[in-house]
C-alpha atoms as a PDB file:
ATOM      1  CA  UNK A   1       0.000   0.000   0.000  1.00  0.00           C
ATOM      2  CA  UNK A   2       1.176   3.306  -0.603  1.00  0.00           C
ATOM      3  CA  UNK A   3       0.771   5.167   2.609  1.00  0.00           C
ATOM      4  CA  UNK A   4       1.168   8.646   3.679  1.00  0.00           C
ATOM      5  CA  UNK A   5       2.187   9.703   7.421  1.00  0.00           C
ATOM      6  CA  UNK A   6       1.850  13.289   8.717  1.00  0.00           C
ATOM      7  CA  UNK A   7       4.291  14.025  11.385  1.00  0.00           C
ATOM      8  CA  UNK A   8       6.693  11.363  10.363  1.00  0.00           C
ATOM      9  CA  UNK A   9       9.699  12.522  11.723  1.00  0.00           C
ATOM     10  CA  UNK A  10       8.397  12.439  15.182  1.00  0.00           C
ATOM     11  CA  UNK A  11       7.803   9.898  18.073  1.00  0.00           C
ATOM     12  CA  UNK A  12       5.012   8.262  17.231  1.00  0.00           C
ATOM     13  CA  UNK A  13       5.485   8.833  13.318  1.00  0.00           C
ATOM     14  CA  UNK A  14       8.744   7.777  12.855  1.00  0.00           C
ATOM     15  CA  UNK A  15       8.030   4.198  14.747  1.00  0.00           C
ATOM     16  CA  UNK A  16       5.128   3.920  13.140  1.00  0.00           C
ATOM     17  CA  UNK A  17       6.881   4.615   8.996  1.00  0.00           C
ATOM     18  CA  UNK A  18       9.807   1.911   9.601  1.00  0.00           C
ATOM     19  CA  UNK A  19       7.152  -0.302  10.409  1.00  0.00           C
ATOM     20  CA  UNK A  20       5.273   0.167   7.507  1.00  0.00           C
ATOM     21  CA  UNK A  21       8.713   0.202   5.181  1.00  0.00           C
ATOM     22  CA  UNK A  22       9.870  -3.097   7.354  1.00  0.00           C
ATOM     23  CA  UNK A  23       6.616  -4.579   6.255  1.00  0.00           C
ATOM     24  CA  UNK A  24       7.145  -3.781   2.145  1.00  0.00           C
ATOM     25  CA  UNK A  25       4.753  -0.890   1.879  1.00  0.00           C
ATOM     26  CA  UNK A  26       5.724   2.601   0.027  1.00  0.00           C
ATOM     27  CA  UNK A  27       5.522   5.512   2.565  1.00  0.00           C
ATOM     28  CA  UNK A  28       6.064   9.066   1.992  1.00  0.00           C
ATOM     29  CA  UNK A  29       6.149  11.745   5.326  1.00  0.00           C
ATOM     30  CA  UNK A  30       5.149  15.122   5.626  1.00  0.00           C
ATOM     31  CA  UNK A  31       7.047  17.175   8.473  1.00  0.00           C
ATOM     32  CA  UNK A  32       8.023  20.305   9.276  1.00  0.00           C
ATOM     33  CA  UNK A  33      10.676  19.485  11.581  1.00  0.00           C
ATOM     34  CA  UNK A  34       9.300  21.590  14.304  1.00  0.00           C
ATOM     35  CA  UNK A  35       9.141  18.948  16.884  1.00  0.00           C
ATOM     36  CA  UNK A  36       9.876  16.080  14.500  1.00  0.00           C
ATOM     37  CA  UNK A  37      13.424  15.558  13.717  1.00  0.00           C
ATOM     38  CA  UNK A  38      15.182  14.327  10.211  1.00  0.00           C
ATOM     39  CA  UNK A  39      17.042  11.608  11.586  1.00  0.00           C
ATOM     40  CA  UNK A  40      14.282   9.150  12.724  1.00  0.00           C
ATOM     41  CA  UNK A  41      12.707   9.154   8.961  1.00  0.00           C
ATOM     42  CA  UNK A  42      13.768   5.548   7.398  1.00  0.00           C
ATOM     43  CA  UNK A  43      16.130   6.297   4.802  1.00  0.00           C
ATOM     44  CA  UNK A  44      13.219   4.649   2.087  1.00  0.00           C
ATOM     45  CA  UNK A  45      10.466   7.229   3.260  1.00  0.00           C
ATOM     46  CA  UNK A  46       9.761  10.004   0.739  1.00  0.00           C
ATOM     47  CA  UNK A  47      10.912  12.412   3.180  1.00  0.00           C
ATOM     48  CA  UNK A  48       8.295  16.299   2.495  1.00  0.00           C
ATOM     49  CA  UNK A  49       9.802  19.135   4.396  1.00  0.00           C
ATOM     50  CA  UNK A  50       6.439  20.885   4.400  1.00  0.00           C
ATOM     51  CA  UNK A  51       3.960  22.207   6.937  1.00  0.00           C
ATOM     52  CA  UNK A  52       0.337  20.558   7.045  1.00  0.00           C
ATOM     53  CA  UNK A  53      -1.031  24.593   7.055  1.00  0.00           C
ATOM     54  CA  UNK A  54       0.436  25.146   3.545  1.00  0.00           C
ATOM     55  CA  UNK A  55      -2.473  24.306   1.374  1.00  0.00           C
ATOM     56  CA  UNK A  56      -1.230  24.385  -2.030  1.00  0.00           C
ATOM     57  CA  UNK A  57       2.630  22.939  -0.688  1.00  0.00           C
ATOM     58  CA  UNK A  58       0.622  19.645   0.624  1.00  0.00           C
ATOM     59  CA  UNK A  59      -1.545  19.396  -1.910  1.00  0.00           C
ATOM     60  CA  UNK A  60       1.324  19.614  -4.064  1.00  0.00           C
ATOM     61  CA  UNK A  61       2.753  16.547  -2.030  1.00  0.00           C
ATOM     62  CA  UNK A  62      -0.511  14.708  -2.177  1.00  0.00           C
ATOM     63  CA  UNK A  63      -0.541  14.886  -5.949  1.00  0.00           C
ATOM     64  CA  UNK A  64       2.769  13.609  -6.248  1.00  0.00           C
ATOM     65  CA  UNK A  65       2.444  10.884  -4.013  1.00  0.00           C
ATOM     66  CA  UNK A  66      -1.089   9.434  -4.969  1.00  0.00           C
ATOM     67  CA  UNK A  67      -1.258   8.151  -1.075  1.00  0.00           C
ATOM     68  CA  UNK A  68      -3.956   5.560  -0.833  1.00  0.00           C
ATOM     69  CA  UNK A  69      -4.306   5.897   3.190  1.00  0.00           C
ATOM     70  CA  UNK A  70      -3.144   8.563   5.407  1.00  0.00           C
ATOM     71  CA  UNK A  71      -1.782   7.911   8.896  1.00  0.00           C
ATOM     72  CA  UNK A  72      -2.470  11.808  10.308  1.00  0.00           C
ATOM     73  CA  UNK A  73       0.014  12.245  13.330  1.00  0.00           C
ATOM     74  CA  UNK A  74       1.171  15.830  12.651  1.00  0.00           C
ATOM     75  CA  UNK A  75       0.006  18.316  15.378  1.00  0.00           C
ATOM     76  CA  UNK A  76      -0.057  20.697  18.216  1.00  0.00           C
ATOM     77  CA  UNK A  77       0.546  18.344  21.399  1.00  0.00           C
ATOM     78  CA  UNK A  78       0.861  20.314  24.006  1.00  0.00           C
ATOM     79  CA  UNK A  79      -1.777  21.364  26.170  1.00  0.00           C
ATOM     80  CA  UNK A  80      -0.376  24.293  27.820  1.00  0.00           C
ATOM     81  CA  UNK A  81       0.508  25.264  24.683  1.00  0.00           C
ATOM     82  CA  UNK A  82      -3.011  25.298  23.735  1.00  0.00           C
ATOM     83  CA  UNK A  83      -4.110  27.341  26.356  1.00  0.00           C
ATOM     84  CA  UNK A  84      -1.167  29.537  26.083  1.00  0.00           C
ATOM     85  CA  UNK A  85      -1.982  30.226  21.950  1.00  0.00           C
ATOM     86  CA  UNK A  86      -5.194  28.879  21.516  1.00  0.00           C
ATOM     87  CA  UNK A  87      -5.323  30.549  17.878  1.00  0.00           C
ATOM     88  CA  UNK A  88      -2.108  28.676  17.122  1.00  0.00           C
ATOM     89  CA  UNK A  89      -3.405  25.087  18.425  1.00  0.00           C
ATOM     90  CA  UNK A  90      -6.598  25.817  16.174  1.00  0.00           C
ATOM     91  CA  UNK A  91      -4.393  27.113  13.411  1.00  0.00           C
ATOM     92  CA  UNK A  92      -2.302  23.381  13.260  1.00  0.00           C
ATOM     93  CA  UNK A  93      -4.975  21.126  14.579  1.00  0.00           C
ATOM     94  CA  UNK A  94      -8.443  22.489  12.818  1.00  0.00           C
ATOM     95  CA  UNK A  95      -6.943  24.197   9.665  1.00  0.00           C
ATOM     96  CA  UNK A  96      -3.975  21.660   9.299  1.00  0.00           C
ATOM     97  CA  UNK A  97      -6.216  18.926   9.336  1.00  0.00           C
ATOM     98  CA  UNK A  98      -8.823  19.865   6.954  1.00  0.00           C
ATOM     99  CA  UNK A  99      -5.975  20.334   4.616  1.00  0.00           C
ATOM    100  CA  UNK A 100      -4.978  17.270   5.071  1.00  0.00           C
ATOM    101  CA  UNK A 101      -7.707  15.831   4.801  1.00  0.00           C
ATOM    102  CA  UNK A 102      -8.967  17.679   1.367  1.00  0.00           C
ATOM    103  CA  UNK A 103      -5.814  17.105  -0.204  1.00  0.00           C
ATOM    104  CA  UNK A 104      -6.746  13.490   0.121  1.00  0.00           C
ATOM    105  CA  UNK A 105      -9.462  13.680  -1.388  1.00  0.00           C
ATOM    106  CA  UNK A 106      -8.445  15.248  -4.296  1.00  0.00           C
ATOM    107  CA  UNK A 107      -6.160  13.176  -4.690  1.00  0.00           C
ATOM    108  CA  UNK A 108      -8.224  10.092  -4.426  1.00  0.00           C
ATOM    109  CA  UNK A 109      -7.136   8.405  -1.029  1.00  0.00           C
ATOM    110  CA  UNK A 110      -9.370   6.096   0.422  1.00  0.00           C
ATOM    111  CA  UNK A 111      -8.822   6.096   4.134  1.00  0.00           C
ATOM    112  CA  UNK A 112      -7.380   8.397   6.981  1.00  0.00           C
ATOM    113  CA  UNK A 113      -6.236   6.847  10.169  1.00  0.00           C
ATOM    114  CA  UNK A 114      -6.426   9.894  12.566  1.00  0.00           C
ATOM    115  CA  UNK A 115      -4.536  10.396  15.895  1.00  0.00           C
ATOM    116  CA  UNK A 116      -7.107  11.912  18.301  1.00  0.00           C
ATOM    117  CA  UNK A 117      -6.719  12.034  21.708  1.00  0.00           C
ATOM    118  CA  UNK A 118      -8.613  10.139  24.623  1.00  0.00           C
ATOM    119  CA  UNK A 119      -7.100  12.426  27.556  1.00  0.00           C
ATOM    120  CA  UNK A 120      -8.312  15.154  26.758  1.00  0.00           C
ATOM    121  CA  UNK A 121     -12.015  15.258  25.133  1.00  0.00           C
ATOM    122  CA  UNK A 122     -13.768  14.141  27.719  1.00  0.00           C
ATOM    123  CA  UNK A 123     -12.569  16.193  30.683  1.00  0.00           C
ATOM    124  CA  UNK A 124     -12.839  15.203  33.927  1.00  0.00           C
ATOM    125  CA  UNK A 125     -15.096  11.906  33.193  1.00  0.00           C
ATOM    126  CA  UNK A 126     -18.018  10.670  34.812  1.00  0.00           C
ATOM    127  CA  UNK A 127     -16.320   7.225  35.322  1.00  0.00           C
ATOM    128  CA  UNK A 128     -13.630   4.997  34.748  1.00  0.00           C
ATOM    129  CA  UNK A 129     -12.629   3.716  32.513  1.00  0.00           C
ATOM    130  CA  UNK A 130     -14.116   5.763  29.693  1.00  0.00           C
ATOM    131  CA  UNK A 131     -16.311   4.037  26.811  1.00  0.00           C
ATOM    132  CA  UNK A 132     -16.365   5.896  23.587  1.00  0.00           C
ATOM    133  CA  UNK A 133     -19.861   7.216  24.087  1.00  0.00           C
ATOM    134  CA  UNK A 134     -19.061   8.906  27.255  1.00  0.00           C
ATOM    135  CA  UNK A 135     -20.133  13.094  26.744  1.00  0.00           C
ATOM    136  CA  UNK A 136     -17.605  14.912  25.256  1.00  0.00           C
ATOM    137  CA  UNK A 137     -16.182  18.165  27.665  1.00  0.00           C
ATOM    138  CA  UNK A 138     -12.968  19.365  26.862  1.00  0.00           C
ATOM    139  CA  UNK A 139     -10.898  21.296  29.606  1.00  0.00           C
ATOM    140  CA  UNK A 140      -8.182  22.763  26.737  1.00  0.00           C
ATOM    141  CA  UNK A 141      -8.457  24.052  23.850  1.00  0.00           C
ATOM    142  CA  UNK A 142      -6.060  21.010  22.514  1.00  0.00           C
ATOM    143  CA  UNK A 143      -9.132  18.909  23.791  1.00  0.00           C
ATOM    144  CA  UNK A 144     -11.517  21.266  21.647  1.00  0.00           C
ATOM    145  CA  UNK A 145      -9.242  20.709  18.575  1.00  0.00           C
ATOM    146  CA  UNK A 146      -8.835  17.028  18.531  1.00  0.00           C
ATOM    147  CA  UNK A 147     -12.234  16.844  18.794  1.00  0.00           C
ATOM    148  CA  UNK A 148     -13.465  19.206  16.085  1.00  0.00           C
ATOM    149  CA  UNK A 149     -10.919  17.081  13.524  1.00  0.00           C
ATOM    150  CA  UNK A 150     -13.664  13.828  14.003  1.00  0.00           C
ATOM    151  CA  UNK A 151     -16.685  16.002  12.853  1.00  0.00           C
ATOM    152  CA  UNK A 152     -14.679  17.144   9.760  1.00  0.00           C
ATOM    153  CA  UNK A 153     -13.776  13.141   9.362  1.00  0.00           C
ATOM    154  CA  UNK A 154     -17.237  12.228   9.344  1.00  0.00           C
ATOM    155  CA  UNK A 155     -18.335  14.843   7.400  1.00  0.00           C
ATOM    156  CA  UNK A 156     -16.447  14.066   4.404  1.00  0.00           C
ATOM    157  CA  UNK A 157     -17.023  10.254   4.821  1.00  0.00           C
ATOM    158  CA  UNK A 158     -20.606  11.371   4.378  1.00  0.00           C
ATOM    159  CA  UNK A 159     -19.658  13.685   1.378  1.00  0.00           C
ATOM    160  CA  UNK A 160     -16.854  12.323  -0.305  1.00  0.00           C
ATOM    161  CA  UNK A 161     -16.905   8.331   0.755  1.00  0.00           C
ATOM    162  CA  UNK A 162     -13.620   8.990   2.389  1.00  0.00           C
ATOM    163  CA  UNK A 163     -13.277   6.480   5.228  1.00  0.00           C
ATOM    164  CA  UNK A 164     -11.500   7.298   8.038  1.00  0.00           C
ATOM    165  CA  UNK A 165     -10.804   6.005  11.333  1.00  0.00           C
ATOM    166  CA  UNK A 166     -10.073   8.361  14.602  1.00  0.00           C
ATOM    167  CA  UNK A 167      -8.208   6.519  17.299  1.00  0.00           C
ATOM    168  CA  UNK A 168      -8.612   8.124  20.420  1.00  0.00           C
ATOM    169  CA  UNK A 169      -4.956   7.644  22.474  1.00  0.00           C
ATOM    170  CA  UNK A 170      -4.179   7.297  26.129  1.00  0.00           C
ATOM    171  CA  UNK A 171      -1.044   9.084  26.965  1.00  0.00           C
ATOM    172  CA  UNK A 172       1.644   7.595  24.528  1.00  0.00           C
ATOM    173  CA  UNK A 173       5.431   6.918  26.152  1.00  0.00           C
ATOM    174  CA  UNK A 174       8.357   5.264  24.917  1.00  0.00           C
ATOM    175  CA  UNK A 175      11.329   5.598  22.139  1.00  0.00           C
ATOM    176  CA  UNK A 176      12.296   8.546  20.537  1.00  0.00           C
ATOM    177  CA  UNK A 177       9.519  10.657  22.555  1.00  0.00           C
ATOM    178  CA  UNK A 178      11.899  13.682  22.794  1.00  0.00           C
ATOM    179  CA  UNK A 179      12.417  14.172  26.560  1.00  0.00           C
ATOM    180  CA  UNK A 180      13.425  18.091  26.255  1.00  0.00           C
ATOM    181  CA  UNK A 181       9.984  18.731  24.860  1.00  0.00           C
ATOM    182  CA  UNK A 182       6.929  20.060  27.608  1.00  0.00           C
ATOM    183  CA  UNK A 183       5.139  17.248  26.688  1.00  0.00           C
ATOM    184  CA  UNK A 184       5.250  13.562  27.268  1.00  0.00           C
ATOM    185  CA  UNK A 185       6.228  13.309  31.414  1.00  0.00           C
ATOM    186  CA  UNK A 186       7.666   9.467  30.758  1.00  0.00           C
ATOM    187  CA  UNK A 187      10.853  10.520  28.958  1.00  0.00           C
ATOM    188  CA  UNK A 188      10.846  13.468  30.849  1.00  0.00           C
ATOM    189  CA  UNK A 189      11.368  12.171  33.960  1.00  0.00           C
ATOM    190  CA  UNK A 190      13.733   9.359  32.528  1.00  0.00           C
ATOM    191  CA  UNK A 191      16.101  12.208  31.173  1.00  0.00           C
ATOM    192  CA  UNK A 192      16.210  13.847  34.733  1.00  0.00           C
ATOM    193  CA  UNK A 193      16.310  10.931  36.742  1.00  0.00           C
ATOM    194  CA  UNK A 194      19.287   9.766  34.375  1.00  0.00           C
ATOM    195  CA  UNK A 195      21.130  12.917  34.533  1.00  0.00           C
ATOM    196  CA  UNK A 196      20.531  13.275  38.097  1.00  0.00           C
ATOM    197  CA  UNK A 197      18.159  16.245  38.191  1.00  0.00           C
ATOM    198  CA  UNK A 198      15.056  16.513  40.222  1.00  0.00           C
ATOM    199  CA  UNK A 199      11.694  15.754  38.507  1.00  0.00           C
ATOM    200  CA  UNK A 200       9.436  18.373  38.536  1.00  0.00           C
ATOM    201  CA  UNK A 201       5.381  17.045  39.501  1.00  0.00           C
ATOM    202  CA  UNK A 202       2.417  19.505  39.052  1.00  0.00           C
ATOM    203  CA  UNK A 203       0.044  19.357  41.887  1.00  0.00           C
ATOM    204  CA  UNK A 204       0.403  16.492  44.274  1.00  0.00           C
ATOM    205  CA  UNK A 205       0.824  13.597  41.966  1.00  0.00           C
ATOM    206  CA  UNK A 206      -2.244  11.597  42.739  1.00  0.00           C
ATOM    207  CA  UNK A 207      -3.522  12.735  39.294  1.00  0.00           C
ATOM    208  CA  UNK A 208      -3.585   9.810  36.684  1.00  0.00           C
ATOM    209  CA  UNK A 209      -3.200   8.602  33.539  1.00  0.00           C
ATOM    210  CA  UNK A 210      -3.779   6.015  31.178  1.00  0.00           C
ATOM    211  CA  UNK A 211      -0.123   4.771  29.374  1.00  0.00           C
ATOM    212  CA  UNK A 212       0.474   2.849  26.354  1.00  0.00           C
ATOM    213  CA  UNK A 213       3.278   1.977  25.003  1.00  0.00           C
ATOM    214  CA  UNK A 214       4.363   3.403  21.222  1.00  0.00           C
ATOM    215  CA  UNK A 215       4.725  -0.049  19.845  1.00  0.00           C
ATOM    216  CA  UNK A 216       1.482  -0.748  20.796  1.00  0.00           C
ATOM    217  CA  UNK A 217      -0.085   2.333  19.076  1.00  0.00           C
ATOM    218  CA  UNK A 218       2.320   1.961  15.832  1.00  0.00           C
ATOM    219  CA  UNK A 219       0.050  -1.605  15.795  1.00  0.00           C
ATOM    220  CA  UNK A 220      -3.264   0.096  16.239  1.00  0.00           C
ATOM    221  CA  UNK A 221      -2.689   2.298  13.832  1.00  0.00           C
ATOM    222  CA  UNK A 222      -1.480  -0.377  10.560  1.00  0.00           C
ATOM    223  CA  UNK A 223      -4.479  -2.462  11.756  1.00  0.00           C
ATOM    224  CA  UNK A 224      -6.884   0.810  11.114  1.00  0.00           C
ATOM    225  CA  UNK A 225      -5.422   1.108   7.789  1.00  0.00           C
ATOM    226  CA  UNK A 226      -8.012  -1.884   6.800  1.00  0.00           C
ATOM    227  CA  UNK A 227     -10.458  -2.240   9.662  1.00  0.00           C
ATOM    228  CA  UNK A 228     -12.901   0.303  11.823  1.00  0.00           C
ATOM    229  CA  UNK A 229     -14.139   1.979   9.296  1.00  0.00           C
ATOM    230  CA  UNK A 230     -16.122   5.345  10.219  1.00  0.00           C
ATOM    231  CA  UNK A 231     -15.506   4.748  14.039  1.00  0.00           C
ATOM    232  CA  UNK A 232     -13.876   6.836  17.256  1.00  0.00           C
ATOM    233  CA  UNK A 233     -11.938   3.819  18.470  1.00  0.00           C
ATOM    234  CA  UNK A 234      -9.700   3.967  22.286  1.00  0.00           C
ATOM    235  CA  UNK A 235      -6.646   2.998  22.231  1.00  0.00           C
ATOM    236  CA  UNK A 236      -5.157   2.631  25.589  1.00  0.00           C
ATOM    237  CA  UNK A 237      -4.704   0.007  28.671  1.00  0.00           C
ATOM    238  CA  UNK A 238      -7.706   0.958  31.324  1.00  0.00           C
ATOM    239  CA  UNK A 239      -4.965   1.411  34.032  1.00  0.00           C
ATOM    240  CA  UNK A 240      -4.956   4.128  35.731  1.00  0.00           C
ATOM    241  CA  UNK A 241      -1.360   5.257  37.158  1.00  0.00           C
ATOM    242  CA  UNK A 242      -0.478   8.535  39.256  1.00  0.00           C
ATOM    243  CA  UNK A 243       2.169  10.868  38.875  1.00  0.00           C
ATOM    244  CA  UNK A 244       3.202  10.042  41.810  1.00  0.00           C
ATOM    245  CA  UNK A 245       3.214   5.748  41.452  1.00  0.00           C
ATOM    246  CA  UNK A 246       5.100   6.506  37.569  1.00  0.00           C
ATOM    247  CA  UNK A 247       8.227   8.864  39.179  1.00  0.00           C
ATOM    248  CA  UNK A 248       8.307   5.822  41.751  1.00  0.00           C
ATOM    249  CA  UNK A 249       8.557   3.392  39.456  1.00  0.00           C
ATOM    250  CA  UNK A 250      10.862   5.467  36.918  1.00  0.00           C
ATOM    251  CA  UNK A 251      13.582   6.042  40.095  1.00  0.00           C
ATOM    252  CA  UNK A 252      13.456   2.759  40.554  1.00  0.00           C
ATOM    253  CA  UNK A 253      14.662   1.717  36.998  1.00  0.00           C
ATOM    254  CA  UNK A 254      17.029   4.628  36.819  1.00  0.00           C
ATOM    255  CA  UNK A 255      18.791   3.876  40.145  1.00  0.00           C
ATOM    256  CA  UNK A 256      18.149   7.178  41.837  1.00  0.00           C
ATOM    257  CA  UNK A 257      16.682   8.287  45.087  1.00  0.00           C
ATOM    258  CA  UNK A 258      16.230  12.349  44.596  1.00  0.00           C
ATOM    259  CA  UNK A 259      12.722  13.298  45.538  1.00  0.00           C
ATOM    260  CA  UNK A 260      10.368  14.821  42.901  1.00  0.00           C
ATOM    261  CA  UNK A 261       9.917  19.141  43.250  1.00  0.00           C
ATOM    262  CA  UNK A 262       5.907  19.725  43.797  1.00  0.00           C
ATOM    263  CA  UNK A 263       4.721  22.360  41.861  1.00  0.00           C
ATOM    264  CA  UNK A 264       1.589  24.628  41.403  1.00  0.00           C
ATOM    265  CA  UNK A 265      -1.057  22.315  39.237  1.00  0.00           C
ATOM    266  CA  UNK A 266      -1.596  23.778  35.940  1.00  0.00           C
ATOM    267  CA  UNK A 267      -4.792  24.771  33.563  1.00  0.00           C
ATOM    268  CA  UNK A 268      -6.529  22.307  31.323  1.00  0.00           C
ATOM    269  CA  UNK A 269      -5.438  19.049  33.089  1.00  0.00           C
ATOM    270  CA  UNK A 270      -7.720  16.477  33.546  1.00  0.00           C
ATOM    271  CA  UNK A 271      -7.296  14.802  37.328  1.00  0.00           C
ATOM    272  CA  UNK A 272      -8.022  11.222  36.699  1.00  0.00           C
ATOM    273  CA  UNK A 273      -8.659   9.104  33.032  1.00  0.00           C
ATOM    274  CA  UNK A 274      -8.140   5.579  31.984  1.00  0.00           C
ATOM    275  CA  UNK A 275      -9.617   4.198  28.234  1.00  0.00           C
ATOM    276  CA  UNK A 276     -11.697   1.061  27.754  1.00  0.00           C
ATOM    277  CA  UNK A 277     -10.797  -0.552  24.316  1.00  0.00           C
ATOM    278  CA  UNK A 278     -12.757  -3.145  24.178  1.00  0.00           C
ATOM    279  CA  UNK A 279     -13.920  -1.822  21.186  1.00  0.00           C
ATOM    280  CA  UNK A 280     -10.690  -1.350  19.438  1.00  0.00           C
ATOM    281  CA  UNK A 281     -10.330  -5.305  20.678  1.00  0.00           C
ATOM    282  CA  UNK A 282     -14.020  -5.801  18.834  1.00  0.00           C
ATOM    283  CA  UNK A 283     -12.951  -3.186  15.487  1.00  0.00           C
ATOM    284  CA  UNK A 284      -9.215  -3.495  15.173  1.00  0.00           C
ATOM    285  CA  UNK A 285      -8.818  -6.906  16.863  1.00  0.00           C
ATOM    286  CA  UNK A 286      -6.317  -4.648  19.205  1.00  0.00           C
ATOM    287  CA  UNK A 287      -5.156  -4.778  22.953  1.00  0.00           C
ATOM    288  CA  UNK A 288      -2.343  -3.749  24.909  1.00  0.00           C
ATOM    289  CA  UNK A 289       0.659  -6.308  24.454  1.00  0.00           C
ATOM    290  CA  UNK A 290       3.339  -3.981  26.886  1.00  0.00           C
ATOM    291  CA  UNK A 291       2.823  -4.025  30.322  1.00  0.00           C
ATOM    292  CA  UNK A 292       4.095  -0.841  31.671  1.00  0.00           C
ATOM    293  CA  UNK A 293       6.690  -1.821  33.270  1.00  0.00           C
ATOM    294  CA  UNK A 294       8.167  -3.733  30.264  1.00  0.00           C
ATOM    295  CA  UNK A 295       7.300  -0.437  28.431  1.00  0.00           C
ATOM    296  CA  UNK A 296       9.377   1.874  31.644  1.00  0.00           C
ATOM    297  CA  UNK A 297      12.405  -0.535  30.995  1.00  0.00           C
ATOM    298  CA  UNK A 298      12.699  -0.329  27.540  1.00  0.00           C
ATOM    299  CA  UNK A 299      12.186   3.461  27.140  1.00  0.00           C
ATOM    300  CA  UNK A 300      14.749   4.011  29.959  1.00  0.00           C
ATOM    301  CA  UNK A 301      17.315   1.728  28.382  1.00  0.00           C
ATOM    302  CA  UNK A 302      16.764   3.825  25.029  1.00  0.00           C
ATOM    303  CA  UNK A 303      17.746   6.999  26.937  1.00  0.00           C
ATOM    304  CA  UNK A 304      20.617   5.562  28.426  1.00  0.00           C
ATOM    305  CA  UNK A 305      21.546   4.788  24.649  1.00  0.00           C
ATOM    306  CA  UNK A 306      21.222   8.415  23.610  1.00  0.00           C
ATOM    307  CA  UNK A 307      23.308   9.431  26.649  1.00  0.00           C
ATOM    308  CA  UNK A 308      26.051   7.090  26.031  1.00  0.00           C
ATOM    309  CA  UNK A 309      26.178   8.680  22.495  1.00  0.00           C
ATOM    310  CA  UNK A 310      26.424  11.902  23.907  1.00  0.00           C
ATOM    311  CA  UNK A 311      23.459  12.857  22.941  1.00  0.00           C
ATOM    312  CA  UNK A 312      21.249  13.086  25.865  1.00  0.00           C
ATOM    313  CA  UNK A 313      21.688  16.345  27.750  1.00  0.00           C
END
């Protein structure tokens, strides 16, 4: 298949193309190496140096590369980002998408597989864990955004015959998730613990979140590429973990005893959210394979890699 990944050159993107070029198919990325990095494309990726917010530069891509499915990855991640330039989260996440996603259809692509976001749409949720159906209540404007992208989905499924799938992630962790970035607390607090710096917690840690691994989502998303058509699918583990319970288990791996730094709790965070996926088991024929603390191990052991090449600092 020929397939097309948005945000290629990033964490999840970049894991997710090598699979797809390990596995014979004929990828081209689009990046614009804001948080994504050149590096981490496969060498056989049609590598696009071009933002998802140029119109006519992706359409120009699209055209070129005749994609016949779409793994959409590139966006605005950070939610105090969002809340700190919510015009800019809309600009990427809204206005990016639909470009994306009219560019495929003019250039006759048959399905999207779209990276939505199950930690943030629902708010703080009326129980655990969340089913699909549950209201939708964003607390950040990066909630609001991920959303808005499933309407547009369905829209032009209903207009254009353009399946798509949106899978709704759990908080993603693992390798190559850039630990100097705001987002993504796993490698963050790896890179400290490693180097011996305190890890900074907002609040008082008993917040939680739902982790899965990025092996695990690079599989949900090649299995959406030909199943769950036209559905909002989680994709996620149903465990709850705290803040508090992860920088345990982190210091543990790393060796260190330096106590986390509390700080004030900040805006748009959700206190407590887990994902069922049974219905990603029932759509996708998906589940969790990487237990956390497999997935801890292996994303610490990666960072002691990059530091042993001198490039972890």
């Amino acid at each position: 298949m020929r397939v097309l990944v948005t945000g290629g050159a990033g964490f999840i993107g970049s894991n997710t193309v090598d699979w797809l070029i390990e596995h014979r198919h004929a990828v081209s990325v689009v990046d614009n190496l804001v948080t994504g990095f050149r590096e981490q494309v496969h060498p056989q990726a049609h590598f696009h140096e071009v933002d998802i917010t140029d119109e006519s530069e992706l359409r120009r891509v699209f055209a070129a590369e005749e994609p016949e499915a779409v793994i959409h990855l590139a966006a605005q991640m950070d939610v105090r980002v969002s809340t700190r330039r919510p015009a800019y989260d809309a600009q990427v996440n809204i206005l990016g998408s639909l470009n994306v996603i009219t560019a495929a259809v003019a250039a006759g692509t048959r399905k999207i597989v779209y990276a939505s976001s199950g930690g943030a749409i629902y708010g703080d949720p009326d129980y655990l864990p969340v089913r699909e159906d549950h209201r939708i209540r964003p607390l950040s404007q990066y909630g609001v955004t991920k959303h808005t992208v499933e309407h547009y989905l369905f829209l032009y499924a209903h207009l254009e015959g353009l399946r798509y799938t949106a899978l709704r992630y759990a908080n993603v962790y693992g390798p190559r998730q850039n630990p100097s970035g705001e987002a993504g607390v796993i490698a963050i607090f790896g890179r400290s613990l490693l180097l011996g710096q305190p890890c900074r917690i907002f609040g008082d840690g008993e917040q939680t979140r739902d982790y899965v691994y990025v092996g695990d989502v690079v599989a949900a998303n090649v299995m959406a590429l030909s199943a769950g058509d036209d559905e909002e699918v989680h994709i996620g583990t149903g465990i709850e973990t705290s803040v508090n319970e992860l920088h345990q288990a982190l210091a543990e791996i790393c060796g260190s005893r330096r106590p986390a730094q509390h700080e004030p709790e900040r805006p748009g965070e959700v206190r407590r959210i887990s994902l069922d996926a049974s219905l990603a088991a029932r759509r996708l024929g998906w589940e969790p394979r990487v237990s956390l603390t497999a997935g801890l191990e292996r994303t610490v052991a990666y960072l002691r890699d990059r530091m042993a090449e001198g490039r972890l600092a």
